[in-house]
Protein backbone atom coordinates (compact mmCIF):
# COMPACT_ATOMS: atom_id res chain seq x y z
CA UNK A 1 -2.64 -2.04 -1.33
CA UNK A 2 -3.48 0.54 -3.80
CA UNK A 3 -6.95 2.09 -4.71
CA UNK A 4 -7.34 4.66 -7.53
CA UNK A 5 -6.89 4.51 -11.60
CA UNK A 6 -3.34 2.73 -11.77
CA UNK A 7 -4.11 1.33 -8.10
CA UNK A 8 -1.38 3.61 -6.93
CA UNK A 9 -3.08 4.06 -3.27
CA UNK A 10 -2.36 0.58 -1.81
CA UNK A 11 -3.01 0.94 1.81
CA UNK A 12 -5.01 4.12 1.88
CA UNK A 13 -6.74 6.12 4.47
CA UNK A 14 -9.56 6.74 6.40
CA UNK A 15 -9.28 7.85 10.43
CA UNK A 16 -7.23 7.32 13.47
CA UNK A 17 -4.45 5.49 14.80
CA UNK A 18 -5.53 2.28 16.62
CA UNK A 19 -4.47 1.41 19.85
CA UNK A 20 -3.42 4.55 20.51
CA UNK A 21 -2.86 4.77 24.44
CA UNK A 22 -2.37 1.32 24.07
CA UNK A 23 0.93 -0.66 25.28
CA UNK A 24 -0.01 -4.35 23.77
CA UNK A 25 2.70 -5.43 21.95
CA UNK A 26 -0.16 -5.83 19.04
CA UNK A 27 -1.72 -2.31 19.82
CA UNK A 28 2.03 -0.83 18.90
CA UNK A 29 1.98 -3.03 15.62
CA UNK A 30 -1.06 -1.71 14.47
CA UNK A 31 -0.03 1.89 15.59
CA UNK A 32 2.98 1.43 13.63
CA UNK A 33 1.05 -0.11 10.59
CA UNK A 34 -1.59 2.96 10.66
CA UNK A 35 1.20 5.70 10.72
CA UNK A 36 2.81 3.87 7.74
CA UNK A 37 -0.29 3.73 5.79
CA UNK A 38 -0.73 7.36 6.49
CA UNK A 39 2.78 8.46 5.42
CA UNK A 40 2.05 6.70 2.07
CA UNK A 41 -1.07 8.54 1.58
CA UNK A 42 0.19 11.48 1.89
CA UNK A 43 2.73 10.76 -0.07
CA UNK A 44 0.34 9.37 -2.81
CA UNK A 45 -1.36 12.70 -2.27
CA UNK A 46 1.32 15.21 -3.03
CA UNK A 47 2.08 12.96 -6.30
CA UNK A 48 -1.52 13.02 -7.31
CA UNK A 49 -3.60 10.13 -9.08
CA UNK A 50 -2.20 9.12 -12.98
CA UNK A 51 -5.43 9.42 -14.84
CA UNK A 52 -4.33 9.42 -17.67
CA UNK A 53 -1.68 7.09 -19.73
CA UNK A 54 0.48 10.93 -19.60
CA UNK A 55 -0.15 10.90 -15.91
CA UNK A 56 1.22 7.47 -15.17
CA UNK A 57 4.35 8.34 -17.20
CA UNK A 58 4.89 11.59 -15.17
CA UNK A 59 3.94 10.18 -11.54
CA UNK A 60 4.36 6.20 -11.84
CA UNK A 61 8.16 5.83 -11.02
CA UNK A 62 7.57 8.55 -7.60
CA UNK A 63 4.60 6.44 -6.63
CA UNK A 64 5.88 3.07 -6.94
CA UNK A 65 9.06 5.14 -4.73
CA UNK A 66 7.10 6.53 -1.98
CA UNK A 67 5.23 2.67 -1.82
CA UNK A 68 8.80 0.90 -1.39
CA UNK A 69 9.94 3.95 1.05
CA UNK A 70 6.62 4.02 3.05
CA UNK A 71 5.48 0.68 3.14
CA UNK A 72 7.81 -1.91 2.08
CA UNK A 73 10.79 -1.17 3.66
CA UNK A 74 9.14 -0.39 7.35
CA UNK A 75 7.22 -3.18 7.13
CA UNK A 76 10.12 -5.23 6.59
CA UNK A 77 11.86 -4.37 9.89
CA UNK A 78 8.38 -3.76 11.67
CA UNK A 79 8.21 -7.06 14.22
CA UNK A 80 5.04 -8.67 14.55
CA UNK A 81 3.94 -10.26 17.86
CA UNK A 82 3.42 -13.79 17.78
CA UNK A 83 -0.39 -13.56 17.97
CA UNK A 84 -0.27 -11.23 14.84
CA UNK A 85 2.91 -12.72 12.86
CA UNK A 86 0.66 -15.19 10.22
CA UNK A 87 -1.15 -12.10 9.17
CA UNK A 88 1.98 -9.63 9.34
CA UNK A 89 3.51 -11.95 6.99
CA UNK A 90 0.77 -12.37 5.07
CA UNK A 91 0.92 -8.28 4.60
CA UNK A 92 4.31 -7.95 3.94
CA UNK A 93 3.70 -10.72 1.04
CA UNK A 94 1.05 -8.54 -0.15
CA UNK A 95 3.07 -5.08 -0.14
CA UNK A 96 6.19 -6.81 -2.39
CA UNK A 97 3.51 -8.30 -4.71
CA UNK A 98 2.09 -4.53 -4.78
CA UNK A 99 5.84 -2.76 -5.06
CA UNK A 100 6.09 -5.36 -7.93
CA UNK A 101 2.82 -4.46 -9.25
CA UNK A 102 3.20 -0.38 -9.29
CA UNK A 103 7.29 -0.98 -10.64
CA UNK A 104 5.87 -2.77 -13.15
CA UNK A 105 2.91 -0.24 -13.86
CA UNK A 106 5.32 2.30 -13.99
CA UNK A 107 7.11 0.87 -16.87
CA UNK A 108 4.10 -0.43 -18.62
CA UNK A 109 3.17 3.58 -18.60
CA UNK A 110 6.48 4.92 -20.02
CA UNK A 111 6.18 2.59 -22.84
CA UNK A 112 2.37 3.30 -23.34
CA UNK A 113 1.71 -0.33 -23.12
CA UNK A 114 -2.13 0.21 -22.02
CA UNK A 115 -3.41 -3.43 -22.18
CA UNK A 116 -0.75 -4.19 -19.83
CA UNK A 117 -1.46 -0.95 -17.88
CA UNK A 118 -5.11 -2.16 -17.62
CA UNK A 119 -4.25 -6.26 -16.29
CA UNK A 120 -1.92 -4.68 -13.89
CA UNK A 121 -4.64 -2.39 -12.43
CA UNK A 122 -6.62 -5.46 -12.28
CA UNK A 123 -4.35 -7.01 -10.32
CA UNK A 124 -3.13 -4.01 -8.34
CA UNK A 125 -6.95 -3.86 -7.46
CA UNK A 126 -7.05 -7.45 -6.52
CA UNK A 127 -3.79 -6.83 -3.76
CA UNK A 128 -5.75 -3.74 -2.76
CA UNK A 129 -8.39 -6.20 -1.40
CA UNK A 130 -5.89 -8.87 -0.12
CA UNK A 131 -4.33 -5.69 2.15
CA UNK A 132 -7.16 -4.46 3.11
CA UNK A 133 -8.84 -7.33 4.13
CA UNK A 134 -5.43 -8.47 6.59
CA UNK A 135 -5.58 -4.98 7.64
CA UNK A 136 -9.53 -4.59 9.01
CA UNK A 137 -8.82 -8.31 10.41
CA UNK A 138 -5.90 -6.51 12.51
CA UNK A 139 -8.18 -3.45 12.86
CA UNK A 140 -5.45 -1.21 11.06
CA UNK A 141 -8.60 1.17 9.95
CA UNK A 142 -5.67 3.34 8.05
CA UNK A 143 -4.82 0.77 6.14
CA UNK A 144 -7.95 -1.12 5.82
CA UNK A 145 -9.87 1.55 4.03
């Protein structure tokens, strides 16, 4: 679920809450799901983007933080409605792999390992996709962009 350099910016993004108005049990997951995504980009925001191997020492450990605190763990307790709960699980698979991902980014930065740095953006990239992909299928446009 990220999206710049290191892939920091998982589930970034773009416009407004759907479902809002909406009581659907589904139309409050998806509320919940956008506001979550939105937290983390702001979050993401205030950090700002590693660009550099100095960068992803500095900012890595807070961003791989504010992931676990704004995505992980509320989307751990957030219940899916049965119509929803194959791709909600499918997500929250996603967002560990990612938490995984951005730890292990983090770590691969302090040590200025930069091949490793560059296969985990690869594959923080290819989780970015995965996300996004569940997300615009659940039309979470927060999260999906």
């Amino acid at each position: 679920m990220l999206k710049h350099g290191t892939g920091a910016a998982a589930v970034v993004l773009a416009v407004a809450l759907a479902g809002c108005g909406s009581t659907s049990p589904k139309a409050k997951y998806v509320a919940k799901l956008n506001a979550m995504c939105e937290d983390f980009a702001r979050r993401e925001q205030s950090i700002g983007t590693p660009s550099t191997p100095a960068d992803l020492r500095a900012r890595g450990d807070r961003i791989a933080t504010a992931y676990e605190q704004a995505i992980v763990r509320p989307l751990e307790r957030l219940t899916a409605p049965p119509e929803i709960a194959q791709q909600a699980t499918r997500l929250r698979d996603v967002a560990r792999r990612q938490r995984d991902v951005l730890r292990a980014l983090a770590a691969a930065g302090k040590t200025g390992d930069v091949q490793k740095v560059q296969r985990l953006v690869v594959v923080n990239q290819q989780l970015n996709t995965q996300a996004a992909q569940v997300a615009k299928n659940l039309k979470a446009d927060s999260c999906a962009s």
